[in-house]
N, C-alpha and C. Protein backbone atom coordinates (compact mmCIF):
# COMPACT_ATOMS: atom_id res chain seq x y z
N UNK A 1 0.84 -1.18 0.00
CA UNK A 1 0.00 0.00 0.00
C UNK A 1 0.89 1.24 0.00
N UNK A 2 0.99 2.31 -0.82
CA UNK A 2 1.48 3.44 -0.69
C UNK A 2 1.58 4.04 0.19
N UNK A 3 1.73 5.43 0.63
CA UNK A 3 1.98 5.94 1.56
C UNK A 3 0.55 7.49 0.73
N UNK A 4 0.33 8.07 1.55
CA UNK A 4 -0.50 9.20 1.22
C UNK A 4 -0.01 10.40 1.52
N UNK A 5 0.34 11.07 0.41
CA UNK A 5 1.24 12.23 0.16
C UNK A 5 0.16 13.27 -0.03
N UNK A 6 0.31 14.54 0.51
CA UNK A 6 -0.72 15.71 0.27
C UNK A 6 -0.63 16.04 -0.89
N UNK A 7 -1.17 16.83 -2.20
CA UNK A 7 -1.20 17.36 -3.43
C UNK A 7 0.16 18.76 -3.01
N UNK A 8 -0.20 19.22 -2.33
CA UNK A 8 0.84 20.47 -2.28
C UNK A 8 2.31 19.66 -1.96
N UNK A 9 2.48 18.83 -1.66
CA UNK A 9 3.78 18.01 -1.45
C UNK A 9 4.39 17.34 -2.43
N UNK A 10 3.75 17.44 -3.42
CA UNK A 10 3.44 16.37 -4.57
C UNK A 10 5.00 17.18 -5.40
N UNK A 11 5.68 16.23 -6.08
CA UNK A 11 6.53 16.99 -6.82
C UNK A 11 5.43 17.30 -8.19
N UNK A 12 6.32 18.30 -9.19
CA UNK A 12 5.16 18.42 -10.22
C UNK A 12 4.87 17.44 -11.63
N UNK A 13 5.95 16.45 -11.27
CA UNK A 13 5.65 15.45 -12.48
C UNK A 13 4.33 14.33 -11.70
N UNK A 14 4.40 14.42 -10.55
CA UNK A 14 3.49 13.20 -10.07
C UNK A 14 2.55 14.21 -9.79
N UNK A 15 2.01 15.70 -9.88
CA UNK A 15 1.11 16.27 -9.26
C UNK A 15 0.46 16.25 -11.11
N UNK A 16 1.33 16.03 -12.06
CA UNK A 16 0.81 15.92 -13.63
C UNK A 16 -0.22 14.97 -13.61
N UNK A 17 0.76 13.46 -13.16
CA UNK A 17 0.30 12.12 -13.38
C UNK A 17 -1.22 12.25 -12.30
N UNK A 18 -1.58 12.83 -11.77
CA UNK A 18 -2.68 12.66 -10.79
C UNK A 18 -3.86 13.31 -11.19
N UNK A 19 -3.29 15.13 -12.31
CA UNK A 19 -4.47 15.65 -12.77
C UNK A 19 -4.65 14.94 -14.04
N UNK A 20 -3.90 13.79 -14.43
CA UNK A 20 -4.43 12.73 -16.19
C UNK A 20 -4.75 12.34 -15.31
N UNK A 21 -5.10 11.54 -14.64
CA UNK A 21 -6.34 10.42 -13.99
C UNK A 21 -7.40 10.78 -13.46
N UNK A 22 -7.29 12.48 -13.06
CA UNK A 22 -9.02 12.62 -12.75
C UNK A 22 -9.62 13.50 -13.99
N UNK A 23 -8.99 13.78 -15.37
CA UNK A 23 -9.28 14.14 -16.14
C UNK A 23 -10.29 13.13 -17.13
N UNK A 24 -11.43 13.77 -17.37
CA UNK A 24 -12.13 12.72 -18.56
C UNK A 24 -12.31 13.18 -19.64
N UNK A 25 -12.62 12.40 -20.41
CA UNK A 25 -12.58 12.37 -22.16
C UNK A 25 -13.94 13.11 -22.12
N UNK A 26 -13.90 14.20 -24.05
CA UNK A 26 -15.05 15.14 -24.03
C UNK A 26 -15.89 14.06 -24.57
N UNK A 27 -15.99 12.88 -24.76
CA UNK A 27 -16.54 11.89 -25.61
C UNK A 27 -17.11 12.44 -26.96
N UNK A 28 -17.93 12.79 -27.37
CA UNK A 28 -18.64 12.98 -29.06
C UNK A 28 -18.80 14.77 -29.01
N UNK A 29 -18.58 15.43 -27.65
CA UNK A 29 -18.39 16.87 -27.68
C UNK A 29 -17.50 17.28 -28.38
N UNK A 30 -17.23 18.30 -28.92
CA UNK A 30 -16.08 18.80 -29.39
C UNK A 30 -15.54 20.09 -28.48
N UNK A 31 -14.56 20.58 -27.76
CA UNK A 31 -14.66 21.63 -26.88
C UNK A 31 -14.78 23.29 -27.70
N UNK A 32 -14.77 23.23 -28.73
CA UNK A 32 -14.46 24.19 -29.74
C UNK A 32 -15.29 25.13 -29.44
N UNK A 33 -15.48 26.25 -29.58
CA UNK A 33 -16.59 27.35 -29.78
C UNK A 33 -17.50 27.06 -31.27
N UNK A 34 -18.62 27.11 -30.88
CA UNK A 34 -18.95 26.63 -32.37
C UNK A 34 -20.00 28.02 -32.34
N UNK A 35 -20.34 28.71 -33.59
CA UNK A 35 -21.15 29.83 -33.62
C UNK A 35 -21.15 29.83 -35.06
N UNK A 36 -22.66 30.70 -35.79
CA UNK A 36 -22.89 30.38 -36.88
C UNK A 36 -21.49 31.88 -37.66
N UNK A 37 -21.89 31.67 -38.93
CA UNK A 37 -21.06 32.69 -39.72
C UNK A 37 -21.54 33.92 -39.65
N UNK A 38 -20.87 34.92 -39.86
CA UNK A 38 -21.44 36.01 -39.54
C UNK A 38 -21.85 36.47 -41.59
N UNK A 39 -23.49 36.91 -41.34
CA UNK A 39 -23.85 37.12 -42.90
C UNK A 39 -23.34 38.44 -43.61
N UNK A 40 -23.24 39.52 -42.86
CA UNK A 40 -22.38 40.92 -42.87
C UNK A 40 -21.29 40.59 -43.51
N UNK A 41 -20.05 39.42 -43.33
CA UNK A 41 -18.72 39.78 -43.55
C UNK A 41 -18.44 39.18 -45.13
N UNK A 42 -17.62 39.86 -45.50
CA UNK A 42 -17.10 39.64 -46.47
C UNK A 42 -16.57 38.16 -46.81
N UNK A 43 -16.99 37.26 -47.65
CA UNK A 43 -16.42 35.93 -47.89
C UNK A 43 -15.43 35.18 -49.22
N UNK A 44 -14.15 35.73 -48.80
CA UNK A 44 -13.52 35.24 -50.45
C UNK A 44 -13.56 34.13 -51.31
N UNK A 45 -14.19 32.74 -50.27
CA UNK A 45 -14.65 31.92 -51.68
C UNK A 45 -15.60 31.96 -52.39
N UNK A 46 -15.61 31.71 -53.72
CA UNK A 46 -16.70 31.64 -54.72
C UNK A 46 -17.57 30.82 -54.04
N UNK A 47 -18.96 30.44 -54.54
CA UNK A 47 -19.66 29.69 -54.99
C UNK A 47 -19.10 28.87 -55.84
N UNK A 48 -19.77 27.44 -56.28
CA UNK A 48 -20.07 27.03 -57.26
C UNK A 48 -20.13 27.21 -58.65
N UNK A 49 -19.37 26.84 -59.74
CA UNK A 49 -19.30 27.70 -60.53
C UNK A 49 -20.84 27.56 -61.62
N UNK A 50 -21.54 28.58 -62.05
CA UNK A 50 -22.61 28.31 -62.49
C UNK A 50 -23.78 28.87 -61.64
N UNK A 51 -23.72 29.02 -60.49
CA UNK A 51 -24.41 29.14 -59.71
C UNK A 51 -25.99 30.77 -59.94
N UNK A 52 -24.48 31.69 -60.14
CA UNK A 52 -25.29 32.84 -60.35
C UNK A 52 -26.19 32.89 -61.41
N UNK A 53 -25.60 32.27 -62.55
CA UNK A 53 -26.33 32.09 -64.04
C UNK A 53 -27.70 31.45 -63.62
N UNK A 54 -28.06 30.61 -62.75
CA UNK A 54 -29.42 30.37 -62.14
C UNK A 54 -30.33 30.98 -61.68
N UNK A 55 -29.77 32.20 -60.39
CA UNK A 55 -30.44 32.92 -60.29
C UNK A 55 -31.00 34.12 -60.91
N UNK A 56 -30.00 34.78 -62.15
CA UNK A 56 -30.20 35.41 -62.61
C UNK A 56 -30.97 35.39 -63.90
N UNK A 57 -31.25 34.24 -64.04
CA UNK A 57 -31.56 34.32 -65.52
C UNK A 57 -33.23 33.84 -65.24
């Protein structure tokens, strides 16, 4: 059986190894900011080529 060492006593490679084991996986989350596009801004890719000839005509 180990011995029980306080966290503040902890050197910082084993105070690492202790915050990966109470750390959990985001499972199917992604942590990203997700937010729609903004319709205002300027967008340098084309469309589709052909595209406009549809609506316009």
């Amino acid at each position: 059986m180990e011995k029980f060492v306080p966290l503040e006593k902890m050197s910082k490679k084993a105070k690492r190894e202790f915050y990966k084991t109470q750390r959990g996986s985001w499972g199917a989350i992604k942590p990203i900011t997700r937010r729609p596009p903004n319709p205002k801004a300027y967008r340098r890719k084309k469309g589709p080529a052909g595209l406009d000839l549809f609506f316009f005509s």
